[in-house]
N, C-alpha and C. Protein backbone atom coordinates (compact mmCIF):
# COMPACT_ATOMS: atom_id res chain seq x y z
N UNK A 1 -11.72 3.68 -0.60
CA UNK A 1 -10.49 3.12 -0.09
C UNK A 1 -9.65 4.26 0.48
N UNK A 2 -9.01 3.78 1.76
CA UNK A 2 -8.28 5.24 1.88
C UNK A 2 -6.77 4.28 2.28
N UNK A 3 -6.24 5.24 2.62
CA UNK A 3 -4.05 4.85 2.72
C UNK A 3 -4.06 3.59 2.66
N UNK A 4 -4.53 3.19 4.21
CA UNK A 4 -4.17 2.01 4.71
C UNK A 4 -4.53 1.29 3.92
N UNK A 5 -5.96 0.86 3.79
CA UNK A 5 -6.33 0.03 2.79
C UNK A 5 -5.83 -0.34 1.16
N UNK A 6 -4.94 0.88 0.82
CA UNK A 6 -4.12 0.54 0.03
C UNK A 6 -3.15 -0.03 0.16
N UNK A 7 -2.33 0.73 1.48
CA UNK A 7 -1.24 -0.40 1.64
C UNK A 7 -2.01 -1.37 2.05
N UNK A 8 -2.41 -2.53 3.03
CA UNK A 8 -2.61 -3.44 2.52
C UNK A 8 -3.18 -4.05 1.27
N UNK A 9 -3.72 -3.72 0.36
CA UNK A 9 -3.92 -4.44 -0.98
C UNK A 9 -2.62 -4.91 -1.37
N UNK A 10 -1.43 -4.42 -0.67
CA UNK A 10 -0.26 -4.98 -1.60
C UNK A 10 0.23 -5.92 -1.47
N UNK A 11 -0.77 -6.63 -0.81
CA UNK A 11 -0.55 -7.93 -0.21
C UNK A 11 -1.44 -9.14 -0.96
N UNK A 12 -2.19 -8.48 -1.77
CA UNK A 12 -3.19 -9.20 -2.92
C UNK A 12 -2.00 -9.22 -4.69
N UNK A 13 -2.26 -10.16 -5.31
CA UNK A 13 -1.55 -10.64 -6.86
C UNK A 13 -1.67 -9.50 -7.59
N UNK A 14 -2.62 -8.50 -7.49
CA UNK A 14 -2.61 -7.51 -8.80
C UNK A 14 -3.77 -6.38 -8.02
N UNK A 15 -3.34 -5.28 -8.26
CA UNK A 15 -4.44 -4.27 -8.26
C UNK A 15 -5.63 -4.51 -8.11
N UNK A 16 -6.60 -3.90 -7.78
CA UNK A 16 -8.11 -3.73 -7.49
C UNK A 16 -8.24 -3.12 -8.90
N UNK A 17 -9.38 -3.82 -9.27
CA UNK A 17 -9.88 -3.56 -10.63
C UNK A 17 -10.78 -1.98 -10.99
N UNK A 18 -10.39 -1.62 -11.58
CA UNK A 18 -10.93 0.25 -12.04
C UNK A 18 -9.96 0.68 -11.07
N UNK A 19 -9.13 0.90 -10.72
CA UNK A 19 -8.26 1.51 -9.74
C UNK A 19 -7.39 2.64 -11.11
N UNK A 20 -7.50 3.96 -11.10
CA UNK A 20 -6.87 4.76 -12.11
C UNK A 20 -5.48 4.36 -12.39
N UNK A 21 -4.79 4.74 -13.51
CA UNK A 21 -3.53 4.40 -13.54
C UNK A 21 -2.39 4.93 -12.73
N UNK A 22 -2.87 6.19 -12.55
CA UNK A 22 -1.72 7.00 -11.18
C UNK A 22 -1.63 5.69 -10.51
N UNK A 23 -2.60 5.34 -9.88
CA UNK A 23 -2.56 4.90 -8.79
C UNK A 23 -2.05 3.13 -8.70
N UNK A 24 -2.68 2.62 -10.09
CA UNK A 24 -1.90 1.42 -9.84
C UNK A 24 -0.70 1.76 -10.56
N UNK A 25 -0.04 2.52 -11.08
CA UNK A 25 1.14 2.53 -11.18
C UNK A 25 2.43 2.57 -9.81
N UNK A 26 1.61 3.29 -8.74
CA UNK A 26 2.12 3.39 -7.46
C UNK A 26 1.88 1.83 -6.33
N UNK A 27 1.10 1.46 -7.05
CA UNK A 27 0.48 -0.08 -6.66
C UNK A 27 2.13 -0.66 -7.47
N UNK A 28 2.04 -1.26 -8.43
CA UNK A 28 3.31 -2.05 -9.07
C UNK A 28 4.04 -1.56 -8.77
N UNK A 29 4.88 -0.58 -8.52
CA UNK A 29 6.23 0.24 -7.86
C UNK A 29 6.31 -0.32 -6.43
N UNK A 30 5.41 0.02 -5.41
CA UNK A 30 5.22 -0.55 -4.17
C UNK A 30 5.11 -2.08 -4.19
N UNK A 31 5.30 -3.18 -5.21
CA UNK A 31 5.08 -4.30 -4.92
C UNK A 31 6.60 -4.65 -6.32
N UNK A 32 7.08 -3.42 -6.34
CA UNK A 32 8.72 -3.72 -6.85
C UNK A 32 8.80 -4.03 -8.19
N UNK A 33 7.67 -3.72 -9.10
CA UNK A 33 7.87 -3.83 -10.14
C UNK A 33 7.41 -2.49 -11.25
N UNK A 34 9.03 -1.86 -10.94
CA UNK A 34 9.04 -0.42 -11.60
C UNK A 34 8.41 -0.60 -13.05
N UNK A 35 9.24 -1.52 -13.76
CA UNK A 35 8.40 -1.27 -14.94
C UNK A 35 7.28 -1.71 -15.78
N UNK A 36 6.54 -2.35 -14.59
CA UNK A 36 4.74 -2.20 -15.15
C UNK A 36 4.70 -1.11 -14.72
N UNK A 37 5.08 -0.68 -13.31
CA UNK A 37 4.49 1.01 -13.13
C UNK A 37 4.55 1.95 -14.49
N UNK A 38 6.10 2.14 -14.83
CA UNK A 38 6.36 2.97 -16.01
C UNK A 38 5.01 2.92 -17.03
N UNK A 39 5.23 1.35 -17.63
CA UNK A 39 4.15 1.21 -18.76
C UNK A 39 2.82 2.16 -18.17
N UNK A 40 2.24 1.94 -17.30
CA UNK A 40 0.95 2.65 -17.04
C UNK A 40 0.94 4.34 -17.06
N UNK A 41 2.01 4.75 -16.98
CA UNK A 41 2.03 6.07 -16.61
C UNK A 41 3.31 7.09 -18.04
N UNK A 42 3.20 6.32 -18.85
CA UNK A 42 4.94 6.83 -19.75
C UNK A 42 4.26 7.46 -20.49
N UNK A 43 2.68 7.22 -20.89
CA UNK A 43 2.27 7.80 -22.18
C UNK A 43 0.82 8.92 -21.72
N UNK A 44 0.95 8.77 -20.13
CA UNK A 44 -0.35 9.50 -19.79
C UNK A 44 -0.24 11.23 -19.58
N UNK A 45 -1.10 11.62 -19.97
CA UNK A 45 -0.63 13.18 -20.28
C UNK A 45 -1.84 14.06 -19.27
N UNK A 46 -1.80 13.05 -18.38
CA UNK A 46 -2.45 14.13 -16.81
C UNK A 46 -1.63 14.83 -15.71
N UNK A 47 -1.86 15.72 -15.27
CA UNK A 47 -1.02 15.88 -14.39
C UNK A 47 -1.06 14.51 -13.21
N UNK A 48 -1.88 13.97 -12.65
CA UNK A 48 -1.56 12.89 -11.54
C UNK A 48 -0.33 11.70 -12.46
N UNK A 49 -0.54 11.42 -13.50
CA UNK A 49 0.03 10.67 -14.30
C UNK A 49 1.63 11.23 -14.50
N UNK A 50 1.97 12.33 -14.95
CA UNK A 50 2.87 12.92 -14.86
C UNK A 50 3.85 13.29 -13.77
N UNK A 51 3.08 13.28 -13.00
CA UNK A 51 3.38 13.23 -11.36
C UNK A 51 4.03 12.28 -10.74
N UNK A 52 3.29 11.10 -10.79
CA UNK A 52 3.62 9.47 -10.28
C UNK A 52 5.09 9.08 -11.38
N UNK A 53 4.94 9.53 -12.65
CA UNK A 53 5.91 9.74 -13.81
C UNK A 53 7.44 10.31 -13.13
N UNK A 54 6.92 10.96 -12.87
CA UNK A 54 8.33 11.97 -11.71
C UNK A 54 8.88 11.05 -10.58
N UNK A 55 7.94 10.37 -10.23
CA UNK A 55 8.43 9.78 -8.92
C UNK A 55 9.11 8.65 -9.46
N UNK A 56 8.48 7.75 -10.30
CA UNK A 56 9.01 6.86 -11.08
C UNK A 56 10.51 7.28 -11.15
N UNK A 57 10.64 8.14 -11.71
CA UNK A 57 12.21 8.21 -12.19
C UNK A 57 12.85 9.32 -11.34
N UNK A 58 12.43 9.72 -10.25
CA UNK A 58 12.95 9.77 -8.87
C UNK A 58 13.62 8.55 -8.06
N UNK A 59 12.59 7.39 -7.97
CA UNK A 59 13.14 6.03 -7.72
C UNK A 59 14.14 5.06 -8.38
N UNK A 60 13.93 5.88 -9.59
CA UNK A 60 15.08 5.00 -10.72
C UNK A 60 16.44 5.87 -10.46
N UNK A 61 16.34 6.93 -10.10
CA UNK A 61 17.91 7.58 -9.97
C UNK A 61 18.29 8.78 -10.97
N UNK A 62 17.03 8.54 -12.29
CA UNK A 62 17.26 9.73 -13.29
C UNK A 62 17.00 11.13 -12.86
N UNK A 63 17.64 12.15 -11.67
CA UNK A 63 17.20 13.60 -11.59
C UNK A 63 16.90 13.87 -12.63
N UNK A 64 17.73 14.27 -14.01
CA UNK A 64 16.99 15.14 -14.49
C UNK A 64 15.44 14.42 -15.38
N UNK A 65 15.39 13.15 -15.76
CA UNK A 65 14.22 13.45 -15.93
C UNK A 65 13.01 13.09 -15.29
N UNK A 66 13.38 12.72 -14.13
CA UNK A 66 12.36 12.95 -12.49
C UNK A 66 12.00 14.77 -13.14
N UNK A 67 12.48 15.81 -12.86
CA UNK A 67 12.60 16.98 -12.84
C UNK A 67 11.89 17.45 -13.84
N UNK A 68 11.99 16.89 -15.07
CA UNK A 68 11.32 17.02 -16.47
C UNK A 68 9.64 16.92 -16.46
N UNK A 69 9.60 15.38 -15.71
CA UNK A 69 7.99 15.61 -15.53
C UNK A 69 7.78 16.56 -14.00
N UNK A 70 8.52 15.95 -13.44
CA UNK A 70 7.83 17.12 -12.02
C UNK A 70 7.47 18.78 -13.31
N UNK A 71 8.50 19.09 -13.73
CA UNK A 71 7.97 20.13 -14.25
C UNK A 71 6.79 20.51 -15.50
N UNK A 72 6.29 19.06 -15.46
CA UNK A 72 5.38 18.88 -16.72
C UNK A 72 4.01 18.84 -16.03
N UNK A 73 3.84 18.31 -14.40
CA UNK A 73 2.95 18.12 -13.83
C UNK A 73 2.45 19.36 -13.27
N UNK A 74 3.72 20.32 -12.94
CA UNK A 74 3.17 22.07 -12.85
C UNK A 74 2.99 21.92 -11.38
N UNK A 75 3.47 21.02 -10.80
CA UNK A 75 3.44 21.26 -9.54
C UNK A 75 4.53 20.23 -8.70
N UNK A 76 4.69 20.57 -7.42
CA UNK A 76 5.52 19.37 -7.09
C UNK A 76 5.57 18.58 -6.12
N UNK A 77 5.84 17.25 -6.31
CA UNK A 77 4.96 16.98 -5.45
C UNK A 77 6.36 15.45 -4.11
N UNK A 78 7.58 16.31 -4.79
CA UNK A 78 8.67 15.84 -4.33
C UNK A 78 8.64 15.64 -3.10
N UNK A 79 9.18 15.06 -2.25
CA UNK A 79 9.44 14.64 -0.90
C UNK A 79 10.69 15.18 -0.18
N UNK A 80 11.26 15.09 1.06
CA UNK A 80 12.44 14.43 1.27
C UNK A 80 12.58 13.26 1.58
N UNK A 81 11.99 12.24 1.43
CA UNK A 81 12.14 10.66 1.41
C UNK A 81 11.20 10.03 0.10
N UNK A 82 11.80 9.11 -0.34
CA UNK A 82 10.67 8.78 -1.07
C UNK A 82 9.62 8.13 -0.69
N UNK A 83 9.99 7.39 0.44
CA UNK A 83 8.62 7.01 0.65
C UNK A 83 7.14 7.80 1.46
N UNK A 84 7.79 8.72 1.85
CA UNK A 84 7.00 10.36 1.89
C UNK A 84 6.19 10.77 0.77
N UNK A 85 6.84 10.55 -0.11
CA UNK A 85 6.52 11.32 -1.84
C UNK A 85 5.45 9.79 -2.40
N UNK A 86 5.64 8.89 -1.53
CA UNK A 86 4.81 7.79 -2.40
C UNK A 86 3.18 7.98 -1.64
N UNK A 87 3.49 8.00 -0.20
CA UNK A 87 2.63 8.33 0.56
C UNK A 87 1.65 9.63 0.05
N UNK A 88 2.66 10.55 0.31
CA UNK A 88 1.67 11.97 -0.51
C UNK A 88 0.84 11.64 -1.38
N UNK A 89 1.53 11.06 -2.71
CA UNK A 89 0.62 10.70 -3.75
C UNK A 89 -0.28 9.86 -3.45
N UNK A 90 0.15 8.96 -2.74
CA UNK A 90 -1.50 7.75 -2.36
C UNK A 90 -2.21 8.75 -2.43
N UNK A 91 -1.88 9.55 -1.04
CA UNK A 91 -3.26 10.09 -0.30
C UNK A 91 -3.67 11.35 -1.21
N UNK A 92 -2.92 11.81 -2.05
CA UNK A 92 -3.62 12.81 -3.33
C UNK A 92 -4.82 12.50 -4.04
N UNK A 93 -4.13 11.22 -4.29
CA UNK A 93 -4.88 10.50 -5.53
C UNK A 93 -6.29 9.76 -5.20
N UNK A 94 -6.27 9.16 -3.79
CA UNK A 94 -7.18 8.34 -3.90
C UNK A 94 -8.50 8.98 -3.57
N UNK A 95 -9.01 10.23 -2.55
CA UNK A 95 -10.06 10.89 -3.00
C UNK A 95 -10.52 11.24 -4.36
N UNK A 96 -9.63 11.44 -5.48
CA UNK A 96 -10.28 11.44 -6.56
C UNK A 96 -10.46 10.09 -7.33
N UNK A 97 -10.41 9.36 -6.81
CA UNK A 97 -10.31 8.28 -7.57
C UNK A 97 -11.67 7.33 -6.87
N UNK A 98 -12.08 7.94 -5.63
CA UNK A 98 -13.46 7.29 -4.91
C UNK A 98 -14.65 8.61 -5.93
N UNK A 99 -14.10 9.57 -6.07
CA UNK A 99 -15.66 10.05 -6.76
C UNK A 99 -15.52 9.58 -8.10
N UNK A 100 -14.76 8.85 -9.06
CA UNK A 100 -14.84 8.67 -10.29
C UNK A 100 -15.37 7.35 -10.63
């Protein structure tokens, strides 16, 4: 699957099945429902998880603890738009998520 094909899936009731949690967490956020995203990603202790975690509460308005995981993920993967920063991450995530 690559970008596009993700964005359109968001046009389907629920995620594509085995789809990692980064990623459907960025799936439920993009279809407006922050907090199934959260649930998938609050307790995951990967950096992609931690990451999407950041953005999460980038979108919610919390800087500092957007900032907390950005700095937990060890890298950053911030935007100047968010929907830049949602994009990035698609396209981070989903090559690893076709070899797994």
């Amino acid at each position: 699957m690559n970008a596009e094909q993700f964005r359109a899936s968001l046009a389907d009731e629920a995620p594509r099945a085995g789809l990692p949690a980064p990623l459907a967490a960025l799936w439920w956020e993009a279809k407006g429902d922050w907090t199934q995203a959260h649930v998938l990603v609050d307790e995951l202790e990967t950096v992609d998880g931690m990451a999407v975690h950041a953005y999460l509460h980038r979108k919610e308005g919390s800087a500092s603890n957007a900032d907390y995981w950005y700095q937990r993920a060890g890298r950053s993967f911030q935007r100047p738009s968010l929907e830049a920063e949602w994009t990035a991450l698609v396209e981070a995530l989903l090559p690893a998520a076709a070899k797994g």
